[in-house]
C-alpha atoms as a PDB file:
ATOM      1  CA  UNK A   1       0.000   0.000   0.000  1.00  0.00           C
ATOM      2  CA  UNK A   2       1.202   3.546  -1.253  1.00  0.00           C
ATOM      3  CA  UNK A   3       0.184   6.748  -1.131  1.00  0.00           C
ATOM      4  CA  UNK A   4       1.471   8.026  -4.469  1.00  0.00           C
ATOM      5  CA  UNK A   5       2.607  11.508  -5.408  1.00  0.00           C
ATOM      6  CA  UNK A   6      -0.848  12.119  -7.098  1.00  0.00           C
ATOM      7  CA  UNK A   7      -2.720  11.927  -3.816  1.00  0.00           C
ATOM      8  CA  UNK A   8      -0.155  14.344  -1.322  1.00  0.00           C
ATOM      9  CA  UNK A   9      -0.074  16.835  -4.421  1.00  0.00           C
ATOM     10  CA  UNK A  10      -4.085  16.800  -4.660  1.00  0.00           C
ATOM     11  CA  UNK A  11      -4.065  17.148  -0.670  1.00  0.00           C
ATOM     12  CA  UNK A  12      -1.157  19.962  -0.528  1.00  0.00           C
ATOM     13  CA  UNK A  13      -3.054  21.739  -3.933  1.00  0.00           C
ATOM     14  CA  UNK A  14      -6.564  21.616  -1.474  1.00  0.00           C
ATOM     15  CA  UNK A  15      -4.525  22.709   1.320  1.00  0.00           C
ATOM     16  CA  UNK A  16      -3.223  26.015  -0.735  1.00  0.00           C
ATOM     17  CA  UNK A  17      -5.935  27.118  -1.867  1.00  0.00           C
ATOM     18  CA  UNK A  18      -7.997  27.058   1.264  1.00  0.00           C
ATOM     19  CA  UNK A  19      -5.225  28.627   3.026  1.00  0.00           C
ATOM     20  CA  UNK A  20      -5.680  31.722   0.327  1.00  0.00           C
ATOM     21  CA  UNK A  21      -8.681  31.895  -1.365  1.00  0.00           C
ATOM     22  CA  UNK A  22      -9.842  34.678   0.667  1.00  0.00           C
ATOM     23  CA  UNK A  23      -7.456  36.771  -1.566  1.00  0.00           C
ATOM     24  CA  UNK A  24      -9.445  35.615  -4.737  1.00  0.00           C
ATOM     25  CA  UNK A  25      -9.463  32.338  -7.245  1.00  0.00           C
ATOM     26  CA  UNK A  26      -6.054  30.996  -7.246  1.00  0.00           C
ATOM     27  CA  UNK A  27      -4.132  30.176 -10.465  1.00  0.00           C
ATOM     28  CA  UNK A  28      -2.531  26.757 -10.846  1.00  0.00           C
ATOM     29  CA  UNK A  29       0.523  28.238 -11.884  1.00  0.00           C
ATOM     30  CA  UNK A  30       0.757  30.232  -8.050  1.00  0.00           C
ATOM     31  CA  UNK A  31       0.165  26.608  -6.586  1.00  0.00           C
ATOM     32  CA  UNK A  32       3.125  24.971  -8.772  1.00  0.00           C
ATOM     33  CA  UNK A  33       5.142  28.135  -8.042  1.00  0.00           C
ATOM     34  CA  UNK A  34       4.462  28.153  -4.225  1.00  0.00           C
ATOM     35  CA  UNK A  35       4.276  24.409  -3.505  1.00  0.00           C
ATOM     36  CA  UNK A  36       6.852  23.233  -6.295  1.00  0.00           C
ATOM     37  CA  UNK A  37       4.602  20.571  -8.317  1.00  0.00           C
ATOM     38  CA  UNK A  38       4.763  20.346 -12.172  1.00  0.00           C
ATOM     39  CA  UNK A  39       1.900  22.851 -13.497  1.00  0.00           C
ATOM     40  CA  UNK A  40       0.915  19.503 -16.163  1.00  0.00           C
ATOM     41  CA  UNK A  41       0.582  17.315 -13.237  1.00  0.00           C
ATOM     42  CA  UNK A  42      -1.517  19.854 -11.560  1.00  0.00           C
ATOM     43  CA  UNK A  43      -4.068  20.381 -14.648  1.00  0.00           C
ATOM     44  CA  UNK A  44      -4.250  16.380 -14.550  1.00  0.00           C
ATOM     45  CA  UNK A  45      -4.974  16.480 -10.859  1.00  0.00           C
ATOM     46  CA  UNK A  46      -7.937  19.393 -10.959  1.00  0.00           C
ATOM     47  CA  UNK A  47      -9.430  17.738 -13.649  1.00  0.00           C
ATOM     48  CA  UNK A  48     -10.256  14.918 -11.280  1.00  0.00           C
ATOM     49  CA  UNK A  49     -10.954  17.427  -8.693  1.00  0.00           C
ATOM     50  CA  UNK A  50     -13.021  19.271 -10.545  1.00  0.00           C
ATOM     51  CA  UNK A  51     -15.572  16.357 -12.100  1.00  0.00           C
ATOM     52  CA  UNK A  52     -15.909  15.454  -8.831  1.00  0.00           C
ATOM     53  CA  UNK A  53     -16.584  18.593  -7.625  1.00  0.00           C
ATOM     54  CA  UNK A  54     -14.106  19.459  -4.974  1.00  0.00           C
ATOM     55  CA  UNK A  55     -13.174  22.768  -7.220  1.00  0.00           C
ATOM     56  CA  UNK A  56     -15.051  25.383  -9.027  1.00  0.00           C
ATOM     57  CA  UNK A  57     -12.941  27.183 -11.520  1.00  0.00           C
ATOM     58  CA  UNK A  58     -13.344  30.275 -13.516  1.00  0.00           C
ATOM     59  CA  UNK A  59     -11.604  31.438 -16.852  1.00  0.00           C
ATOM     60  CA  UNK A  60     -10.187  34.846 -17.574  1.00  0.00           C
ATOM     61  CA  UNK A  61      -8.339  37.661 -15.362  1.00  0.00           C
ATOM     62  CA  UNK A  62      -9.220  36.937 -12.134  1.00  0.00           C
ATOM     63  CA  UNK A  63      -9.363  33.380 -13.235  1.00  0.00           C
ATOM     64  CA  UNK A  64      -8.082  30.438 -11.355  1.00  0.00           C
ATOM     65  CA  UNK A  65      -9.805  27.305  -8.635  1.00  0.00           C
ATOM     66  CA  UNK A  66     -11.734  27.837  -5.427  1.00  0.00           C
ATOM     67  CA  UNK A  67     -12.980  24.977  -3.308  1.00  0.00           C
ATOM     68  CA  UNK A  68     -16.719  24.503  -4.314  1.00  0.00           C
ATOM     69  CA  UNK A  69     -17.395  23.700  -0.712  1.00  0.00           C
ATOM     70  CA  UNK A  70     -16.389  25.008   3.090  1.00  0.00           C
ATOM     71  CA  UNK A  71     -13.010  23.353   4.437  1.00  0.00           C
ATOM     72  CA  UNK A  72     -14.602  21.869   7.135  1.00  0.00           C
ATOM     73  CA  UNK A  73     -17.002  19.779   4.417  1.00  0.00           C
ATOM     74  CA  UNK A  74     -13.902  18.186   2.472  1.00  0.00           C
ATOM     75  CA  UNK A  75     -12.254  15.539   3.921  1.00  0.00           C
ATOM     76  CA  UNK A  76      -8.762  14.681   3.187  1.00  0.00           C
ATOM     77  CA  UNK A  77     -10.234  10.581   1.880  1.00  0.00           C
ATOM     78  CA  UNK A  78     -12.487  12.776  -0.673  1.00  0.00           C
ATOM     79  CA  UNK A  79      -9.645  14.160  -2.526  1.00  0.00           C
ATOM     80  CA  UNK A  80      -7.571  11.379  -2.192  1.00  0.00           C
ATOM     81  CA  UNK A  81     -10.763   9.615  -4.207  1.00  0.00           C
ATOM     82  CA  UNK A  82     -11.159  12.364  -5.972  1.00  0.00           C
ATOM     83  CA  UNK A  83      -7.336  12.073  -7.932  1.00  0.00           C
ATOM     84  CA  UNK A  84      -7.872   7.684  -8.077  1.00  0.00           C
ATOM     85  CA  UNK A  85      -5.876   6.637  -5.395  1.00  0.00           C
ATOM     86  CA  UNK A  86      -6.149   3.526  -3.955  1.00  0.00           C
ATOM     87  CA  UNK A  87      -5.107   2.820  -0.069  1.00  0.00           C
ATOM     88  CA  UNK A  88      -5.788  -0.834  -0.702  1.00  0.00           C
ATOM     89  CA  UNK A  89      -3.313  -2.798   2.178  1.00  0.00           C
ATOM     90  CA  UNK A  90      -4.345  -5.925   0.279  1.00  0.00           C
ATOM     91  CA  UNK A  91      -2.352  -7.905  -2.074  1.00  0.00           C
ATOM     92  CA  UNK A  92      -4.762  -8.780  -4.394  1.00  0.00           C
ATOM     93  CA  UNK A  93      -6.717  -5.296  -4.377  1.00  0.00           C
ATOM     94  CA  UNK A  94      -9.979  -7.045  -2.452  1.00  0.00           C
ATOM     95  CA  UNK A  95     -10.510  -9.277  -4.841  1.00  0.00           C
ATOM     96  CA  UNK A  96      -9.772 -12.726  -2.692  1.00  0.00           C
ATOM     97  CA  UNK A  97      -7.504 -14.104  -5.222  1.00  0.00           C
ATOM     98  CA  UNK A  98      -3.860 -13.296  -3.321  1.00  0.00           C
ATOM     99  CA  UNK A  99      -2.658 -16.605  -3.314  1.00  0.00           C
ATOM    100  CA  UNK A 100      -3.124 -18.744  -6.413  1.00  0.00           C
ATOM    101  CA  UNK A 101      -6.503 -17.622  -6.985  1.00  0.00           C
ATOM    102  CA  UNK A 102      -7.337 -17.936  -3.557  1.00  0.00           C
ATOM    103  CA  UNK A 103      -7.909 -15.605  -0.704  1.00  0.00           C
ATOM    104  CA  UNK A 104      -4.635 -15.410   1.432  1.00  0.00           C
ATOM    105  CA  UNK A 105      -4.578 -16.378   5.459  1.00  0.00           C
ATOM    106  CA  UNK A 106      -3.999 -12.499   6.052  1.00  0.00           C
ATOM    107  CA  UNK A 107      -6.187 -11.260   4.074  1.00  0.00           C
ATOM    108  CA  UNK A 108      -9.128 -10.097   6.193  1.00  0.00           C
ATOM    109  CA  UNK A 109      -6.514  -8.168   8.152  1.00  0.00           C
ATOM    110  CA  UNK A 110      -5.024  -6.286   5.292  1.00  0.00           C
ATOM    111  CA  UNK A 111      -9.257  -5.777   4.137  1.00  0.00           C
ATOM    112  CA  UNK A 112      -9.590  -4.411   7.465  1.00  0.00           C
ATOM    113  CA  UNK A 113      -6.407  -1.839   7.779  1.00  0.00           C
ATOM    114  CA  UNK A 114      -7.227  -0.451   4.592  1.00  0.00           C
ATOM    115  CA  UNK A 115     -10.810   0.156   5.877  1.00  0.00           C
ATOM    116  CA  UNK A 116      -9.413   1.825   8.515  1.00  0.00           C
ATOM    117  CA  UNK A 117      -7.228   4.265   6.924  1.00  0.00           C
ATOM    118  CA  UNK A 118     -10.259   5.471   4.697  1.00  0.00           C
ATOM    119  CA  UNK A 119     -12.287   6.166   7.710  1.00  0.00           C
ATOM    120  CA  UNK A 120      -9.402   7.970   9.105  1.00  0.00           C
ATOM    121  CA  UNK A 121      -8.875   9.825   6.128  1.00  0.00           C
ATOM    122  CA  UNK A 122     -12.875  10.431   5.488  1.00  0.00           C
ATOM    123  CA  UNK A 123     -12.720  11.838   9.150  1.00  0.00           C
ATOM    124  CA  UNK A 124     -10.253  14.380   8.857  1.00  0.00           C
ATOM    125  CA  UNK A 125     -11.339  17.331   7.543  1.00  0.00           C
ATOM    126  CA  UNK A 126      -9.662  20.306   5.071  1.00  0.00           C
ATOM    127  CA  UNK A 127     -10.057  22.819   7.762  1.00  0.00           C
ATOM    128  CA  UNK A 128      -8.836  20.476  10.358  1.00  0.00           C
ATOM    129  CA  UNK A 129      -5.065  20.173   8.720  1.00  0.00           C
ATOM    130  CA  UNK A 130      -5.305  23.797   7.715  1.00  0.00           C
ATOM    131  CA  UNK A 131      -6.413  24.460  11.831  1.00  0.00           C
ATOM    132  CA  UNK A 132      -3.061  22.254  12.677  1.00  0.00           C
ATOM    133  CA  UNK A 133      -1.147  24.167  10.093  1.00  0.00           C
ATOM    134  CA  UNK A 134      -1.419  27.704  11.626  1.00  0.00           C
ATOM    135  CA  UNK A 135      -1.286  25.925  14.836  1.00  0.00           C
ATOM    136  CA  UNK A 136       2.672  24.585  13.883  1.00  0.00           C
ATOM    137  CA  UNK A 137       3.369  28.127  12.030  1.00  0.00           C
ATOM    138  CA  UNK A 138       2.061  30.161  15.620  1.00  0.00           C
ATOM    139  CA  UNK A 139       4.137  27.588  17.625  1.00  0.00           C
ATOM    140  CA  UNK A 140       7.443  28.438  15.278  1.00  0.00           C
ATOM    141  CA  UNK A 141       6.663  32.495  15.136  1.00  0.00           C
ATOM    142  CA  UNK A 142       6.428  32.840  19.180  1.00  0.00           C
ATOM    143  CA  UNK A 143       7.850  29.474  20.363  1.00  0.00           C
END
């Protein structure tokens, strides 16, 4: 099981924009400027986000992405969805067929860690990692 690149950019891209779009729509150029991620990559990734409609956008100056919903209403597991990433623990992706065809001795375990990590993930939301983030950044100004 893997978390690829795909997912952490779509969850640091989320993260960005929350964190500014009270200045305005942000540009996916500003994100792969700020947060160092290809600007390709990044079109493939809000393409996801957008059909599943995690992001608005709007053309033109002025243009760029704003989440189409409140922080606090996007959890982290939706955007990891969102981009096609699968948490799966199990060696055979669910389908019972891990060893030889057949379901492997562990593999109710691995069914049930990767059911755990996507509740996790469902549970935390946007605005709870952006909460922790100007937690950290307060801690490191006046600690």
């Amino acid at each position: 099981m893997k978390l690829t690149s795909k997912g952490r950019y779509a969850v640091t891209a989320m993260l960005d924009i929350a964190l500014n779009q009270e200045k305005g729509a942000i540009t996916l150029s500003l994100i792969s400027e700020r947060q160092g991620i290809s600007l390709s990559y990044l079109e493939q990734i809000f393409a996801k986000l957008k059909r599943a409609q995690l992001v608005s956008s709007a053309r033109g100056p002025g243009g760029g992405y704003r989440l189409s919903r409140n922080p606090k209403e996007i959890s982290v597991g939706q955007i990891i969805h969102a981009v096609d990433e699968n948490l799966d623990a199990s060696q055979c992706s669910g389908q019972q067929n891990c060893k030889g065809g057949e379901e492997c001795l562990s593999h109710q375990l691995w069914c049930e860690v990767s059911s755990k990590i996507d509740d996790f993930l469902q549970g935390i939301a946007l605005q709870d990692v952006m909460d922790k983030q100007q937690v950290e950044q307060k801690e490191v100004r006046f600690g």
